[in-house]
C-alpha atoms as a PDB file:
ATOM      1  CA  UNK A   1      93.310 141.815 110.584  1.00  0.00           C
ATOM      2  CA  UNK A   2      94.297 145.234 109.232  1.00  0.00           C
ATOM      3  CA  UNK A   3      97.219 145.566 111.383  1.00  0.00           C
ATOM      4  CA  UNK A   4      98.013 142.234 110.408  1.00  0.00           C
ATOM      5  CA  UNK A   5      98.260 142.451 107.016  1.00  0.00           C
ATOM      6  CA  UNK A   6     100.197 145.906 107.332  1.00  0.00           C
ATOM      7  CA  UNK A   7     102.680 143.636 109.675  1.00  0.00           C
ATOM      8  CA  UNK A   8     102.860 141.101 106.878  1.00  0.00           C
ATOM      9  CA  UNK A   9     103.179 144.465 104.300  1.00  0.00           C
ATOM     10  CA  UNK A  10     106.314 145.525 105.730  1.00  0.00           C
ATOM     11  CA  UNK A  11     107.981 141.850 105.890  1.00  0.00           C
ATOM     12  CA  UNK A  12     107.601 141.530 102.138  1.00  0.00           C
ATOM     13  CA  UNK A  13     108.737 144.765 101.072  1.00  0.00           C
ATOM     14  CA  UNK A  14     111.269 145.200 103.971  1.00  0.00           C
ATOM     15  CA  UNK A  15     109.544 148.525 105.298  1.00  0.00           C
ATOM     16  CA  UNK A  16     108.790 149.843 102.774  1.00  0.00           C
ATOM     17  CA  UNK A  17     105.059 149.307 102.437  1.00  0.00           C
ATOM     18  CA  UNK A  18     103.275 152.084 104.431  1.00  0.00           C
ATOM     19  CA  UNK A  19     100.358 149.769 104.718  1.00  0.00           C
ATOM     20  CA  UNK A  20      98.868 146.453 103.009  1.00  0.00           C
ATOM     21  CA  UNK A  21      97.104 148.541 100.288  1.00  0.00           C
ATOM     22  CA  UNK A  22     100.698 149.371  99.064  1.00  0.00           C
ATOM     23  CA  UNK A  23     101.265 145.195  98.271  1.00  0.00           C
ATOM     24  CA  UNK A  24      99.963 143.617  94.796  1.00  0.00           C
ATOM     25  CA  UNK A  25      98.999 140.440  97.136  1.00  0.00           C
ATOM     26  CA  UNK A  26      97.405 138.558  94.163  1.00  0.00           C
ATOM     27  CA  UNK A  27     100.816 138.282  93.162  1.00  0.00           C
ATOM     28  CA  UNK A  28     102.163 136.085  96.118  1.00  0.00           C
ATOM     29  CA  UNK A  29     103.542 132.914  95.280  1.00  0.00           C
ATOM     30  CA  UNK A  30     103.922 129.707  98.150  1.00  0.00           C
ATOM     31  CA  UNK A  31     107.516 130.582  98.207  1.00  0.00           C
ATOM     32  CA  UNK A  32     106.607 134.032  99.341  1.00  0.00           C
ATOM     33  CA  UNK A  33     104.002 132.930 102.241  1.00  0.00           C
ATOM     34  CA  UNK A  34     106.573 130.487 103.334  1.00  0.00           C
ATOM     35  CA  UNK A  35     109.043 133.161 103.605  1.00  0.00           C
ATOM     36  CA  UNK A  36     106.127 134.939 105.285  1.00  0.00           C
ATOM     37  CA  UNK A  37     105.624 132.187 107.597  1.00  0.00           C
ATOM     38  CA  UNK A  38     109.247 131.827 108.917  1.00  0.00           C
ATOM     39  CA  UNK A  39     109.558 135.859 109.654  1.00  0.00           C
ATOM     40  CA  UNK A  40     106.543 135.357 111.533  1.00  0.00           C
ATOM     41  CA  UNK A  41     107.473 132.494 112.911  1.00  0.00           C
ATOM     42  CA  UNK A  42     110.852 133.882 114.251  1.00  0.00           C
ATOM     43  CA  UNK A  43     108.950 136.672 115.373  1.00  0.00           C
ATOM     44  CA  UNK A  44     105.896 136.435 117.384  1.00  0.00           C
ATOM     45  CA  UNK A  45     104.008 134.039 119.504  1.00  0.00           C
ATOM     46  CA  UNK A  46     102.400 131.114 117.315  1.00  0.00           C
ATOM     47  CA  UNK A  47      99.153 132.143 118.300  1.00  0.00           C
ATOM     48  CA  UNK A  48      99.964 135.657 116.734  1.00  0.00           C
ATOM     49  CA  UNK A  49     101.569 134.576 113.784  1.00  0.00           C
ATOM     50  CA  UNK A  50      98.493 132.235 112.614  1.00  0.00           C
ATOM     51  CA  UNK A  51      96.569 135.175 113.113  1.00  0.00           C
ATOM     52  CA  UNK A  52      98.451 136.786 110.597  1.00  0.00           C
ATOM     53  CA  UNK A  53      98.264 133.940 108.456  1.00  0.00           C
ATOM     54  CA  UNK A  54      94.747 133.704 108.855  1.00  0.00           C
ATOM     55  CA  UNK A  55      94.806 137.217 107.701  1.00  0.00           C
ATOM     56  CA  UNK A  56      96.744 136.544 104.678  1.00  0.00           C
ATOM     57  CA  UNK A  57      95.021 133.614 103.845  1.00  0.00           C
ATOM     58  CA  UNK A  58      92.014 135.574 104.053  1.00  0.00           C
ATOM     59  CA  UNK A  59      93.470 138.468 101.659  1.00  0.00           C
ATOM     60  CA  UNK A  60      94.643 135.727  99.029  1.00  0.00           C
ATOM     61  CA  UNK A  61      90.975 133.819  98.830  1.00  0.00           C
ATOM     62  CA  UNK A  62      89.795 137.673  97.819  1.00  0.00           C
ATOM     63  CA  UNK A  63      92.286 137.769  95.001  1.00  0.00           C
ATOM     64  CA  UNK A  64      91.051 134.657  93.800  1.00  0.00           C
ATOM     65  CA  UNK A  65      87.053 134.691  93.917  1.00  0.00           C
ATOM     66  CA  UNK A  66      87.993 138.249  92.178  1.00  0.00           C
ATOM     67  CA  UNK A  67      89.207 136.392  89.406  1.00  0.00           C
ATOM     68  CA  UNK A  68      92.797 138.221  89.763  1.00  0.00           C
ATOM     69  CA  UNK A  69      94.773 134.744  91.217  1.00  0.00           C
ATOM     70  CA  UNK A  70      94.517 131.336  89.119  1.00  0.00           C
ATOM     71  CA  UNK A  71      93.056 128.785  91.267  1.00  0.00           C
ATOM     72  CA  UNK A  72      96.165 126.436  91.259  1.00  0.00           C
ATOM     73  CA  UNK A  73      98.344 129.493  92.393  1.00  0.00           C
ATOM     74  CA  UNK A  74      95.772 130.617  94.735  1.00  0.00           C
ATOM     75  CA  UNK A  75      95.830 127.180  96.777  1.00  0.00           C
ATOM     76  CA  UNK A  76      99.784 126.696  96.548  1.00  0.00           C
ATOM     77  CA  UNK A  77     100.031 130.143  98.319  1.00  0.00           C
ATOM     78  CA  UNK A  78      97.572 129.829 100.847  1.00  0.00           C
ATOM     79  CA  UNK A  79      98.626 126.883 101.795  1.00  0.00           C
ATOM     80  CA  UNK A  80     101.309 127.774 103.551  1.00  0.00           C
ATOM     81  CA  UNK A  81     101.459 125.519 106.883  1.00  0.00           C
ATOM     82  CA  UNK A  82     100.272 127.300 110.533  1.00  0.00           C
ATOM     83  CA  UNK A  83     103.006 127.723 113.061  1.00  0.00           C
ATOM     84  CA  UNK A  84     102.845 124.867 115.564  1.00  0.00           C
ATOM     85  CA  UNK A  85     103.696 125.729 119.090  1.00  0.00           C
ATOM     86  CA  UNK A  86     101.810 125.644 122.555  1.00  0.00           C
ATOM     87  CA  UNK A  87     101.491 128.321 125.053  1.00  0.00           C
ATOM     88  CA  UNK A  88      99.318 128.523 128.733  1.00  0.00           C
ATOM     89  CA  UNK A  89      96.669 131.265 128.796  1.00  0.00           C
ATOM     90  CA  UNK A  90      97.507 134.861 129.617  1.00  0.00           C
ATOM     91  CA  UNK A  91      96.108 136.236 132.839  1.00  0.00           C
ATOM     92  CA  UNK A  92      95.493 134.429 135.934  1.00  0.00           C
ATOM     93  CA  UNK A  93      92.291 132.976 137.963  1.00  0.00           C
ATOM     94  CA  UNK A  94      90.634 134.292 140.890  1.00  0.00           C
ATOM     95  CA  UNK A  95      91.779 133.010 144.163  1.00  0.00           C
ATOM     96  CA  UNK A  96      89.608 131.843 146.641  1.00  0.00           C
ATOM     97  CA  UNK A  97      87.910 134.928 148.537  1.00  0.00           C
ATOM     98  CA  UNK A  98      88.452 136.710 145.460  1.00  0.00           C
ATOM     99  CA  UNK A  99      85.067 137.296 144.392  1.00  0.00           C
ATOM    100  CA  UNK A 100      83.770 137.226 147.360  1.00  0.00           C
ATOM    101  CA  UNK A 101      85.374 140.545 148.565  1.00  0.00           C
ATOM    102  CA  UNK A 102      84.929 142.235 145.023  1.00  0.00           C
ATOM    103  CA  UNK A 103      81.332 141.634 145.663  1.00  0.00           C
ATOM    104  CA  UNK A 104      81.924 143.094 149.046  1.00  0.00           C
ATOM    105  CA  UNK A 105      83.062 146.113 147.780  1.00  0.00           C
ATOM    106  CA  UNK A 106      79.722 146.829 146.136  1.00  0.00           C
ATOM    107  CA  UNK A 107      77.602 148.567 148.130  1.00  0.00           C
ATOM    108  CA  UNK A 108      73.814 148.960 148.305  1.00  0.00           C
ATOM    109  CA  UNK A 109      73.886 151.885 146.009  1.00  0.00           C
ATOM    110  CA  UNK A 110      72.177 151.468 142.710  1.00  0.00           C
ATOM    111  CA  UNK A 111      75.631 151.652 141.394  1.00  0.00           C
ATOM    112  CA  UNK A 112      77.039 148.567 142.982  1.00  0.00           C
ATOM    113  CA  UNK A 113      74.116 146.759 143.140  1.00  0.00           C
ATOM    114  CA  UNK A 114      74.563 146.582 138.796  1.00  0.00           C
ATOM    115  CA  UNK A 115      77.906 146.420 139.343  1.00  0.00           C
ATOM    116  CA  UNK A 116      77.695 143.357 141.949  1.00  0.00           C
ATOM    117  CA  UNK A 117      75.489 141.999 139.269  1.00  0.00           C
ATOM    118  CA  UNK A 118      77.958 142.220 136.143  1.00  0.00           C
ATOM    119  CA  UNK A 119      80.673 140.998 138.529  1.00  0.00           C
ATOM    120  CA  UNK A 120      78.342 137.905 139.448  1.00  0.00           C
ATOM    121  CA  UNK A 121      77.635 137.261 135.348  1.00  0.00           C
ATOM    122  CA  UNK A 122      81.122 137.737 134.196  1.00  0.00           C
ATOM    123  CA  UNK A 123      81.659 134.831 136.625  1.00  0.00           C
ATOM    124  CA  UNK A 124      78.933 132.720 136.995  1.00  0.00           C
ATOM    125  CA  UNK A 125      77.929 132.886 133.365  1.00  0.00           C
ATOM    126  CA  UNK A 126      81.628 133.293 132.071  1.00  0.00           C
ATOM    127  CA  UNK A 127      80.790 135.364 129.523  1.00  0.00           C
ATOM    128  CA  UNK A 128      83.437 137.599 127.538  1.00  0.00           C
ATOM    129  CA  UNK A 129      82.828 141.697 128.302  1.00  0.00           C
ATOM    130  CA  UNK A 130      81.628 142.048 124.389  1.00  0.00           C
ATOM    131  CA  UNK A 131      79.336 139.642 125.221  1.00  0.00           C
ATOM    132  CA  UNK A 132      78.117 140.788 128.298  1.00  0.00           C
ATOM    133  CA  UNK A 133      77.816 144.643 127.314  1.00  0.00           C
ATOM    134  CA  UNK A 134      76.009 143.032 124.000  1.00  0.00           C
ATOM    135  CA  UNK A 135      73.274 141.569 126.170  1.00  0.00           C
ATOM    136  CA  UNK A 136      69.535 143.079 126.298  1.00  0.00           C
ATOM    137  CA  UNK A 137      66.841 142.876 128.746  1.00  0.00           C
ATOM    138  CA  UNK A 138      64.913 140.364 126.177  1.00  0.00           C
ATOM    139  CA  UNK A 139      67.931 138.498 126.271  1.00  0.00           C
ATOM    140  CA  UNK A 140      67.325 136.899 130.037  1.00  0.00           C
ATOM    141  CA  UNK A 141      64.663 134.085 130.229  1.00  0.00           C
ATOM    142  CA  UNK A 142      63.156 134.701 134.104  1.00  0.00           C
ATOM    143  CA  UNK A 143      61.600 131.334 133.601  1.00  0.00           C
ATOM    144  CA  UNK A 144      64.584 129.382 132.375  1.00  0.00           C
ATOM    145  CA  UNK A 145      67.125 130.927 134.047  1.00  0.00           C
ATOM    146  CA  UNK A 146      68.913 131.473 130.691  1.00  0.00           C
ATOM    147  CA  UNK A 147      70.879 134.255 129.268  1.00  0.00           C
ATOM    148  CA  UNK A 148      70.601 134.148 125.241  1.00  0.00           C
ATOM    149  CA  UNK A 149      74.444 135.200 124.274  1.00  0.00           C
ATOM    150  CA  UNK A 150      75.956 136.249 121.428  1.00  0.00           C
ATOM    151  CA  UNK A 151      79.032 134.956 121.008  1.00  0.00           C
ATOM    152  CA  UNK A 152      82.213 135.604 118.093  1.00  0.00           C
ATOM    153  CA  UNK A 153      80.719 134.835 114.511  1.00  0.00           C
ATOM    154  CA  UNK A 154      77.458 136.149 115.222  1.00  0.00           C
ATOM    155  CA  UNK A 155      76.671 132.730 116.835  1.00  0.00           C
ATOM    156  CA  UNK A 156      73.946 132.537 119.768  1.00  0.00           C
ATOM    157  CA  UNK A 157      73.988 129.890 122.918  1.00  0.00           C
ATOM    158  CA  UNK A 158      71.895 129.674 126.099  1.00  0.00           C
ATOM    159  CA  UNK A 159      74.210 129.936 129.013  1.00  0.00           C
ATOM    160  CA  UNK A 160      72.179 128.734 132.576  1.00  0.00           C
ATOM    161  CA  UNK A 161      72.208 131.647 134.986  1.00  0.00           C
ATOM    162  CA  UNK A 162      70.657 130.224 137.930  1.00  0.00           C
ATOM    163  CA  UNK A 163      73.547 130.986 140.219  1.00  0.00           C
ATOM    164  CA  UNK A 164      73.316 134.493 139.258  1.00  0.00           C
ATOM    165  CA  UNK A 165      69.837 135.161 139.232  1.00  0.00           C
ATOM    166  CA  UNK A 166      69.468 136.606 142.735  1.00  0.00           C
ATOM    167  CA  UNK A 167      72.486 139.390 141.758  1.00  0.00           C
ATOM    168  CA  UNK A 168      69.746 139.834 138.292  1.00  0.00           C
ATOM    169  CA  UNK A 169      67.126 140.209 140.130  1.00  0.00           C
ATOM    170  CA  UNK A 170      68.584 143.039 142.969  1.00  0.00           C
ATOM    171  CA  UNK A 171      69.565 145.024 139.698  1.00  0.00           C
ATOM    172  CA  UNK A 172      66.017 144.670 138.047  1.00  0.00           C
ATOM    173  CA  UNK A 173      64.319 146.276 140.849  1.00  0.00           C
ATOM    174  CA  UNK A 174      66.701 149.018 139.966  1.00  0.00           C
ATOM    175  CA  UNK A 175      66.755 149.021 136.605  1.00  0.00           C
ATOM    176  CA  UNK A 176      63.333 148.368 135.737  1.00  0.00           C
ATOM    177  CA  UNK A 177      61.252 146.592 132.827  1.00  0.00           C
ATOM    178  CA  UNK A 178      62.148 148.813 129.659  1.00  0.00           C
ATOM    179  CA  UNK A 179      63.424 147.083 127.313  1.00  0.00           C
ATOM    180  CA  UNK A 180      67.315 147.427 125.699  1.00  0.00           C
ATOM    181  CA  UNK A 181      70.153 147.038 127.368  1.00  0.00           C
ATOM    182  CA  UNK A 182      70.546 144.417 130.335  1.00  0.00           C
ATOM    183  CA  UNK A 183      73.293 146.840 132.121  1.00  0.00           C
ATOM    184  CA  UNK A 184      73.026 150.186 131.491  1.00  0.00           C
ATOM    185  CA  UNK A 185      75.020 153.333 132.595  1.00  0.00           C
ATOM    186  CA  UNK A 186      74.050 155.421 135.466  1.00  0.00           C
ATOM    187  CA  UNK A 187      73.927 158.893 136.440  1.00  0.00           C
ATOM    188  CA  UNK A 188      72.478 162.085 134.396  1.00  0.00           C
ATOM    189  CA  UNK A 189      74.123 161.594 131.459  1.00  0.00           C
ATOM    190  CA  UNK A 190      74.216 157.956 131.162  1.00  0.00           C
ATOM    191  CA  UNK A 191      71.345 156.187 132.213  1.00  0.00           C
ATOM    192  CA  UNK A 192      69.792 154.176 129.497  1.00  0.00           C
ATOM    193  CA  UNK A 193      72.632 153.998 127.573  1.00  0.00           C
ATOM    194  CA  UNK A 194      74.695 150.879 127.090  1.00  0.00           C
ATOM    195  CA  UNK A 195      78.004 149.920 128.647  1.00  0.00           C
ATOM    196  CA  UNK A 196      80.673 149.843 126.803  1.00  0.00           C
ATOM    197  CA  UNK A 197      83.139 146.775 127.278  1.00  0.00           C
ATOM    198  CA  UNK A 198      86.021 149.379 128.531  1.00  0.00           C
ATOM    199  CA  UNK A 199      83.063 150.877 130.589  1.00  0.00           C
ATOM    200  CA  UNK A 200      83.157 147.129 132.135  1.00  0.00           C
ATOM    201  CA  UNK A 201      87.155 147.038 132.307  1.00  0.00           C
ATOM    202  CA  UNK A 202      87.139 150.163 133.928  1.00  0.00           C
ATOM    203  CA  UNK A 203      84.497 149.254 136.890  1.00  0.00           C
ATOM    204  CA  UNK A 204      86.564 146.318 137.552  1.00  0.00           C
ATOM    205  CA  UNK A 205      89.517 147.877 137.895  1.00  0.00           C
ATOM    206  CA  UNK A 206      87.815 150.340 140.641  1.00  0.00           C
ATOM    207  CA  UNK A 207      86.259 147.625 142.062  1.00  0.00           C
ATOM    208  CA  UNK A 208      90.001 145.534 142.665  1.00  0.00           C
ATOM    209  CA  UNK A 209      91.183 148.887 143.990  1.00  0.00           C
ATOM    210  CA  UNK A 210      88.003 149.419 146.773  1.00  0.00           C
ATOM    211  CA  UNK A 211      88.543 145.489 147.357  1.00  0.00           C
ATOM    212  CA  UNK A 212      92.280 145.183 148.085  1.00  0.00           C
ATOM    213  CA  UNK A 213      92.524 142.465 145.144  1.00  0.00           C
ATOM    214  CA  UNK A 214      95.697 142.364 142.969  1.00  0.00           C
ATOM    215  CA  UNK A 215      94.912 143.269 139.386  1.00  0.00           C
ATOM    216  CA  UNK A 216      92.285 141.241 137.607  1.00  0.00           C
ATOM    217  CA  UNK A 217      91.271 141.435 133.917  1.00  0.00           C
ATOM    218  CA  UNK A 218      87.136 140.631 132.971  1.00  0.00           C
ATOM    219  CA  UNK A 219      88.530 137.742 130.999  1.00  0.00           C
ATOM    220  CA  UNK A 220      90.119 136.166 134.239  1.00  0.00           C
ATOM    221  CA  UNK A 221      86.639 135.564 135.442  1.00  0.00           C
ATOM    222  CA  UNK A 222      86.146 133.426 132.250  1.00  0.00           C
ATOM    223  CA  UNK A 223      88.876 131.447 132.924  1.00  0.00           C
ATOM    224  CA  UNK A 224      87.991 130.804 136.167  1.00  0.00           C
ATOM    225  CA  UNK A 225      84.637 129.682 135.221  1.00  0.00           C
ATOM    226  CA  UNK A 226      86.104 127.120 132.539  1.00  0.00           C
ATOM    227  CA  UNK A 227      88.717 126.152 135.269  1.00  0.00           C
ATOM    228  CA  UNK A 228      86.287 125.854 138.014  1.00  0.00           C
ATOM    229  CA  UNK A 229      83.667 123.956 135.933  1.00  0.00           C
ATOM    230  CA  UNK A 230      86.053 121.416 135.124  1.00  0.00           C
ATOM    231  CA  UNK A 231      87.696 121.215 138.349  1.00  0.00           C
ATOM    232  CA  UNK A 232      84.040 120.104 139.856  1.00  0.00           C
ATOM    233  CA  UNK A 233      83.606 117.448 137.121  1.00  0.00           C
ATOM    234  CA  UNK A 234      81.764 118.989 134.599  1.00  0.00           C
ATOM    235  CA  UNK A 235      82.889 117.179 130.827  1.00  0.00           C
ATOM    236  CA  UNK A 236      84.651 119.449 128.761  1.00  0.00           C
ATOM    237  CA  UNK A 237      82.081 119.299 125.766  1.00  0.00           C
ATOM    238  CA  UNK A 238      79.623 120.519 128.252  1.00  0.00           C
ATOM    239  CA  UNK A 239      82.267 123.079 129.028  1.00  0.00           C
ATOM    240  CA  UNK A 240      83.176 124.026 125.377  1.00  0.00           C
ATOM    241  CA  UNK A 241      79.188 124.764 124.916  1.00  0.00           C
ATOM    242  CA  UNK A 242      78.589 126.537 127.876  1.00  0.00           C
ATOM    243  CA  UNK A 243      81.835 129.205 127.324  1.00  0.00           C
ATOM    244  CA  UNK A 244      81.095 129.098 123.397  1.00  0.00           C
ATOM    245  CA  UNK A 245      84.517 127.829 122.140  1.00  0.00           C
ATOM    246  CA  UNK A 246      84.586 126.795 118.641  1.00  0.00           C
ATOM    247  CA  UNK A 247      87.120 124.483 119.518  1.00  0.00           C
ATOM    248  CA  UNK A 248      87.713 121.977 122.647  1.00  0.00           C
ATOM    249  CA  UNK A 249      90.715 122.488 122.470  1.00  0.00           C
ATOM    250  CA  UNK A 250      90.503 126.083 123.553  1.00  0.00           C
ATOM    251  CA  UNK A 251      88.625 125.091 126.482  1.00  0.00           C
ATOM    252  CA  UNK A 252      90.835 122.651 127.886  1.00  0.00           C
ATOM    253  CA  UNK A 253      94.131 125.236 127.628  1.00  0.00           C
ATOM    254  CA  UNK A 254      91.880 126.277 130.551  1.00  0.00           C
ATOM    255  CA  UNK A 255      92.072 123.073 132.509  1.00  0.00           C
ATOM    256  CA  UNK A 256      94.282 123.198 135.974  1.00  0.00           C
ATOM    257  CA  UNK A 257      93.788 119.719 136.850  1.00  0.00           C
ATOM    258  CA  UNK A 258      96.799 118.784 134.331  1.00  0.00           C
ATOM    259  CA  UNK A 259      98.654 121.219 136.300  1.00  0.00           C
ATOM    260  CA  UNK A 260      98.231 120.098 139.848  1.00  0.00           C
ATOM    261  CA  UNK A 261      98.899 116.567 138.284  1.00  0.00           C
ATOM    262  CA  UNK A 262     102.408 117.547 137.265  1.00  0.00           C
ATOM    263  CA  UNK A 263     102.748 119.049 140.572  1.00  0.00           C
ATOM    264  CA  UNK A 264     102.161 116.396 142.517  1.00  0.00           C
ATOM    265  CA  UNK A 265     104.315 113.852 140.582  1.00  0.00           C
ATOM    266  CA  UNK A 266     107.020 116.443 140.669  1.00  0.00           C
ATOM    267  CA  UNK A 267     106.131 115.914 144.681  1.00  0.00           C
ATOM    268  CA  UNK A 268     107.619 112.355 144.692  1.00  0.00           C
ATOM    269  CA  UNK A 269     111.091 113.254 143.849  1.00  0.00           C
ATOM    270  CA  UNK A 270     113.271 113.999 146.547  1.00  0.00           C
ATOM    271  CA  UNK A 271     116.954 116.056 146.214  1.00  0.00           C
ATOM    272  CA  UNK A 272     118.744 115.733 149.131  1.00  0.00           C
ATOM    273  CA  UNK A 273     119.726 119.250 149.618  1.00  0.00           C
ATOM    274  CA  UNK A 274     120.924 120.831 152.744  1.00  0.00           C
ATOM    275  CA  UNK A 275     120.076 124.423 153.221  1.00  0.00           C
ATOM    276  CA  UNK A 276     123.418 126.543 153.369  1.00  0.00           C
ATOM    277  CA  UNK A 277     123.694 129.149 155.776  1.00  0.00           C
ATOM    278  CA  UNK A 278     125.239 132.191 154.123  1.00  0.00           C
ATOM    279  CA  UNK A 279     126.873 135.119 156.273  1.00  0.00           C
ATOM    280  CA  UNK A 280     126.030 138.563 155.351  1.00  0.00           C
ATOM    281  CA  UNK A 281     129.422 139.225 152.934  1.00  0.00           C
ATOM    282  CA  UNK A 282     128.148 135.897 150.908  1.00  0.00           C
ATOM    283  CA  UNK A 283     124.554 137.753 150.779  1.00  0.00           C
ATOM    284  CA  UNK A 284     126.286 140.762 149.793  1.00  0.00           C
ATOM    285  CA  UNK A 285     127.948 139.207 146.790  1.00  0.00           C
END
């Protein structure tokens, strides 16, 4: 939000502004957001841009509980309208075999037996890294099968880990029963001390490496999860619980099955091209 609102900083001062504390923002008027809002606009992704709008929206409800912004002026400016536009998820899912020969690549060491196990979670539990790092011994129910999450916003969901529990379990005989972290680092100068989420990024990027897999990101095993669920018929509220989305329709940006759909009806046409042989000078040119 901070390098948001330093973006937004420069735009209205034309670079100028070292930073947002150098803008008056309870000053802003709706024509100035909505010259905001087309800069951004003609800038950056829409997803980025309402971020920054978020942020400025943010910024301007400040000036107004603080008394410095007139209610009426307050709502014209901040209600400036988001950018509309629709994009398909960064990153890409794991193929088939995938995870199979990550989890390959682990060996019986204590170090890729936890590692085998976070691979395992960040898949079968789809959990972001922040999340997973975030996560406590207390956190897994043995009985349930549950892993208590904490999610963006400070909000909490049960996420079913039964097809994970065996990888758990290897990595509790390891780890042990004292209580904090669930994963933990290991070595002399680590053990007992919790993961950090590059900590995470940085084992999987070894791990693609030792496995012969192209280049994977911890959130591509979330988005396989989501893709996967919904690909074997799970509902997408279900879905939308189970991955913590605030919104369905984050989830279903994650759907393929509208993909393979267009595929296949782009399957029916038929262009009746014949394929040119070219001699080497054509090649050349």
């Amino acid at each position: 939000m901070a390098g948001a609102l330093d973006t937004i900083a420069r735009i209205l001062t034309g670079d100028e502004a070292s930073s947002a504390w150098d803008v008056p923002w309870h000053r802003l008027r709706f024509q100035h957001t909505q010259a905001i809002r087309s800069a951004l606009q003609e800038t950056y992704a829409h997803t980025t841009a309402n971020r920054m709008l978020s942020a400025l929206r943010g910024v301007l409800r400040a000036a107004w509980k603080l008394g410095l912004m007139a209610g009426d002026d307050y709502q014209m400016a901040a209600s400036v309208a988001s950018v509309r536009g629709e994009t398909t998820p960064a990153g890409r899912a794991l193929a088939r075999g995938e995870l199979a020969a990550l989890l390959a690549a682990c060996d019986q060491t204590p170090l890729g037996v936890r590692d085998a196990a976070i691979l395992s979670v960040l898949y079968g539990c789809g959990l972001r890294r922040e999340e997973l790092v975030a996560l406590d011994l207390a956190d897994y129910d043995r009985a349930a099968q549950e892993l208590r999450v904490r999610g963006k916003g400070n909000k909490q969901r049960a996420v079913p880990a039964g097809p994970v529990v065996p990888a758990l379990e290897d990595w509790l005989r390891i780890r042990g029963v004292k209580p904090g972290p669930l994963f933990w680092g290991l070595g002399n100068r680590n053990t007992g001390r919790r993961l950090t989420a590059q900590a995470v990024y940085n084992m999987l990027e070894k791990r693609t490496k030792e496995a012969g897999v192209e280049r994977l990101s911890p959130h591509d095993f979330r988005r396989t999860y989501v893709g996967d669920l919904l690909d074997a018929g799970a509902d997408i509220v279900t879905v939308q619980k189970m991955a913590g989305h605030a919104d369905p329709a984050t989830t279903s940006r994650y759907d393929r099955r509208d993909s393979r759909a267009r595929h296949k009806a782009a399957s029916l046409l038929h262009v009746p091209y014949t394929q040119r042989a070219l001699s080497p000078e054509d090649d050349d040119r």
